[in-house]
Protein backbone atom coordinates (compact mmCIF):
# COMPACT_ATOMS: atom_id res chain seq x y z
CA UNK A 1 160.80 91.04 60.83
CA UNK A 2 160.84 93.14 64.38
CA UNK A 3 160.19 91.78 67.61
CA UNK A 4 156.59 92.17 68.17
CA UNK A 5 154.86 91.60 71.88
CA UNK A 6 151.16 90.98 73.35
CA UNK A 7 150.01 91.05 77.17
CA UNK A 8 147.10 89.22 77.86
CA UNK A 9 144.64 89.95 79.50
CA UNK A 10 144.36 93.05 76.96
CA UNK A 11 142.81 95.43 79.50
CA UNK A 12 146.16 95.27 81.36
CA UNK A 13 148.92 97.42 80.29
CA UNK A 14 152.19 95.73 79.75
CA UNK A 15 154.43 96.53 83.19
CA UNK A 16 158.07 98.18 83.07
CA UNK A 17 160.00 95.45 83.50
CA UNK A 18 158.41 93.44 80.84
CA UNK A 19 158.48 95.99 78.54
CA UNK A 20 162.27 96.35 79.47
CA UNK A 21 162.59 92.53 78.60
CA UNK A 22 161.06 93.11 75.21
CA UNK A 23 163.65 96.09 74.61
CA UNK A 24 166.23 93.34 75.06
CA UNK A 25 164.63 91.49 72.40
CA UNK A 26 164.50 94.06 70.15
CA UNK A 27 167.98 94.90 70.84
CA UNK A 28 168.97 91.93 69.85
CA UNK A 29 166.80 91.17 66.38
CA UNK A 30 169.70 91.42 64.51
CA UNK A 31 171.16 88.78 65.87
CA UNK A 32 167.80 86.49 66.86
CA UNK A 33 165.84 87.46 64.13
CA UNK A 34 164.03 84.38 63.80
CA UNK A 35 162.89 84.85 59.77
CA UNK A 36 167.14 85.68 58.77
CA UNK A 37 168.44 83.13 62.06
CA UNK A 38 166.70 80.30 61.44
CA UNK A 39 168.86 77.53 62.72
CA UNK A 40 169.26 79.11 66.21
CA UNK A 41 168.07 77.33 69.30
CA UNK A 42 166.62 78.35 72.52
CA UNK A 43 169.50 78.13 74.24
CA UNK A 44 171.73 79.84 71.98
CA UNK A 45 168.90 82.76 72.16
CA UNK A 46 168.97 82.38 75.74
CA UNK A 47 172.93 82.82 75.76
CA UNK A 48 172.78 86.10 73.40
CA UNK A 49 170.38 87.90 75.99
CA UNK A 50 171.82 86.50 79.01
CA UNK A 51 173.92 89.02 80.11
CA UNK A 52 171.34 91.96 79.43
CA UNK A 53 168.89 90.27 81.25
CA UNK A 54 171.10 89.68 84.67
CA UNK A 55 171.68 93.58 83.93
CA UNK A 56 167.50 93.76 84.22
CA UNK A 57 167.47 91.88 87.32
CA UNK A 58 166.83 87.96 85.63
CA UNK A 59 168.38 85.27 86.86
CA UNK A 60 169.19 83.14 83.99
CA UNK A 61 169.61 79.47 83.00
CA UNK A 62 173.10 78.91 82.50
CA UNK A 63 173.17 75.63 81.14
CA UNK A 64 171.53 72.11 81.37
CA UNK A 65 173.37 71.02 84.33
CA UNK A 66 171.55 71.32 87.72
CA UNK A 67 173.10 73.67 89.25
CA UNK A 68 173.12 76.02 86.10
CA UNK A 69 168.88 75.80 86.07
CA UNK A 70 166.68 78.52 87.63
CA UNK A 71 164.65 76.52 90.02
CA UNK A 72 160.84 77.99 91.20
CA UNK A 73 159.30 76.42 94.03
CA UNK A 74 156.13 74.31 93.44
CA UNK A 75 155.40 72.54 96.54
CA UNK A 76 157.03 72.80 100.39
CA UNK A 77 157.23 69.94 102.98
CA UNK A 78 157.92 69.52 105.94
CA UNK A 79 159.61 71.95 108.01
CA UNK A 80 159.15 74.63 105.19
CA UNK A 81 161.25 72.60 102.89
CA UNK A 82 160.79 73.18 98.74
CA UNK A 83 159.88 69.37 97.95
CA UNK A 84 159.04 70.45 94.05
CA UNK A 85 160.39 73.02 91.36
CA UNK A 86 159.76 73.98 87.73
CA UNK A 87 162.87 75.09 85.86
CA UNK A 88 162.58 78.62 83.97
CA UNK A 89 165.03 80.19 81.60
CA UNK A 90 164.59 83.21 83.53
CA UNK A 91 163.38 84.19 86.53
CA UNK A 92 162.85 88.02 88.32
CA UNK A 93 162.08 87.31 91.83
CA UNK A 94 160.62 91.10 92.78
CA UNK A 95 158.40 91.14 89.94
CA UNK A 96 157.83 87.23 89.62
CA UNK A 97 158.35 87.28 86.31
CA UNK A 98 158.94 83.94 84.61
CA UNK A 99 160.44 84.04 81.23
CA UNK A 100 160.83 80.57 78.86
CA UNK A 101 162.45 81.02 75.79
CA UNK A 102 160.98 78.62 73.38
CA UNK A 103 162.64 77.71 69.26
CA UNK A 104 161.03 75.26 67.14
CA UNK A 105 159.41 73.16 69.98
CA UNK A 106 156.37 76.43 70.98
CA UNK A 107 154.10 75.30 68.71
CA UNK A 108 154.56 71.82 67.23
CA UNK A 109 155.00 70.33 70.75
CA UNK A 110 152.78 72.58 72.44
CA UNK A 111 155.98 73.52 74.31
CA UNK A 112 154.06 77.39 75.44
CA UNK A 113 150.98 74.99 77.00
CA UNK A 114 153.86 73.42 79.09
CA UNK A 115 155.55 76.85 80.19
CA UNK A 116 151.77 77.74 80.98
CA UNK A 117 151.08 75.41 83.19
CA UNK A 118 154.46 75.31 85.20
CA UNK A 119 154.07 79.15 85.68
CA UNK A 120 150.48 78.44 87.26
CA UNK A 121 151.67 76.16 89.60
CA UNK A 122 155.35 78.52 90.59
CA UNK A 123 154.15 79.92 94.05
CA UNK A 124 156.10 83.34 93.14
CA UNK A 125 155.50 83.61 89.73
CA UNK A 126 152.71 86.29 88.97
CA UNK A 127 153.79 86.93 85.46
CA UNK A 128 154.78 84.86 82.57
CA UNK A 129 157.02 85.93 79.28
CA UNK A 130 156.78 83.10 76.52
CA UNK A 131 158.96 84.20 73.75
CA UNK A 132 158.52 82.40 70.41
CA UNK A 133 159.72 82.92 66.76
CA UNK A 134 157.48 84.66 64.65
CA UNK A 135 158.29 82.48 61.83
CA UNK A 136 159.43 78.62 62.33
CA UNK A 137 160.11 77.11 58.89
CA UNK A 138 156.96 78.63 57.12
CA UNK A 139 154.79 78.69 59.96
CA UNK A 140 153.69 82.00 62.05
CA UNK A 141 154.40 80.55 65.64
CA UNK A 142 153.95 83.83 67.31
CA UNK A 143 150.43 84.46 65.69
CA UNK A 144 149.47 81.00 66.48
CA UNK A 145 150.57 81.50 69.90
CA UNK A 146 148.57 84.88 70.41
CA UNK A 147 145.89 83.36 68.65
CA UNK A 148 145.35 80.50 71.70
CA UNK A 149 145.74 82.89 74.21
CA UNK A 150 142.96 85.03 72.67
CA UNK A 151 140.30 82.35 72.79
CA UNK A 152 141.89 81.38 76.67
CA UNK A 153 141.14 85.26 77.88
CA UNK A 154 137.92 85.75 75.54
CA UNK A 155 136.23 82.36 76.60
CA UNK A 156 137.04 83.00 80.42
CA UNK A 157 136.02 79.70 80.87
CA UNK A 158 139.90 79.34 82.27
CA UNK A 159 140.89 81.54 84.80
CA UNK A 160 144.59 81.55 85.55
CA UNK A 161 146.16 82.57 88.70
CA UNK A 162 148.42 84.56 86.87
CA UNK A 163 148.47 88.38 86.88
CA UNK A 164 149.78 88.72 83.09
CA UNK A 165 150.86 86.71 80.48
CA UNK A 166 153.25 88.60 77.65
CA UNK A 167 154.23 86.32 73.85
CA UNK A 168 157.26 88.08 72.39
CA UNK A 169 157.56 87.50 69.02
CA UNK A 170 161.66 87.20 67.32
């Protein structure tokens, strides 16, 4: 299966530098496929695209210890001080582009509703790349995925204070 990609809302076209990101994805299916590759995790996804997306202008998660994490600012305090952060995978600070890279956990934990919400709430974050496997043992996370955010954009009962959200199917 190829990496497939949608931008919501629809009546936006998907920018340069996400459509760069997705080339990295797509560069890669050979190796992240998720329908041949099916024991890989996040993180060892992550790790494959890592250097490509530094190349792109990322930073990147390096690992689970603190100083390795991409931290977004939240919330300041006093004296202009960041008092709360999300963690991202990836993070492009000129285009505020926040990119999570999600495994087995997108759909049954509702992992993507949790990258959702932290990228609302990310003062620099105006765009938001969930990437999620098209197949997880049987089950079509990436249509399921696309699926939610149809209904979020078609209801516009919900209007988020994000400029673009992009799924990327592996």
């Amino acid at each position: 299966m190829s990496v497939q990609y949608q931008t919501f809302p629809k009546s936006m076209a998907t920018g340069a530098k996400i459509r760069a990101l997705v080339e990295v994805f797509a560069a890669n299916n050979s190796v992240i496929d998720s329908k041949k590759q099916t024991d890989l995790h996040s993180n060892d996804v992550l790790a494959i695209l890592r250097d490509e997306l530094i190349e792109l202008g990322f930073d990147v998660e390096r690992g689970k210890a603190a100083a390795q994490k991409i931290k977004v600012p939240v919330l300041y305090g006093l004296n202009g001080q960041t008092t709360k952060t999300f963690d991202a995978d990836g993070f492009h600070s000129e285009e505020g582009i926040v990119l999570e890279v999600e495994a087995g956990r997108a759909v049954t934990n509702y992992q993507f509703l949790k990258d959702l919400f932290q990228a609302c709430a990310m003062q620099e974050a105006r765009h938001l790349v969930v990437a999620v496997r098209n197949d997880y043992r049987g089950s079509k996370d990436f249509e399921t995925v696309i699926n939610f955010f149809e209904t979020i954009y078609a209801s516009a009962r919900l209007v988020l204070p994000l400029e673009s959200v992009t799924i990327v199917g592996y």
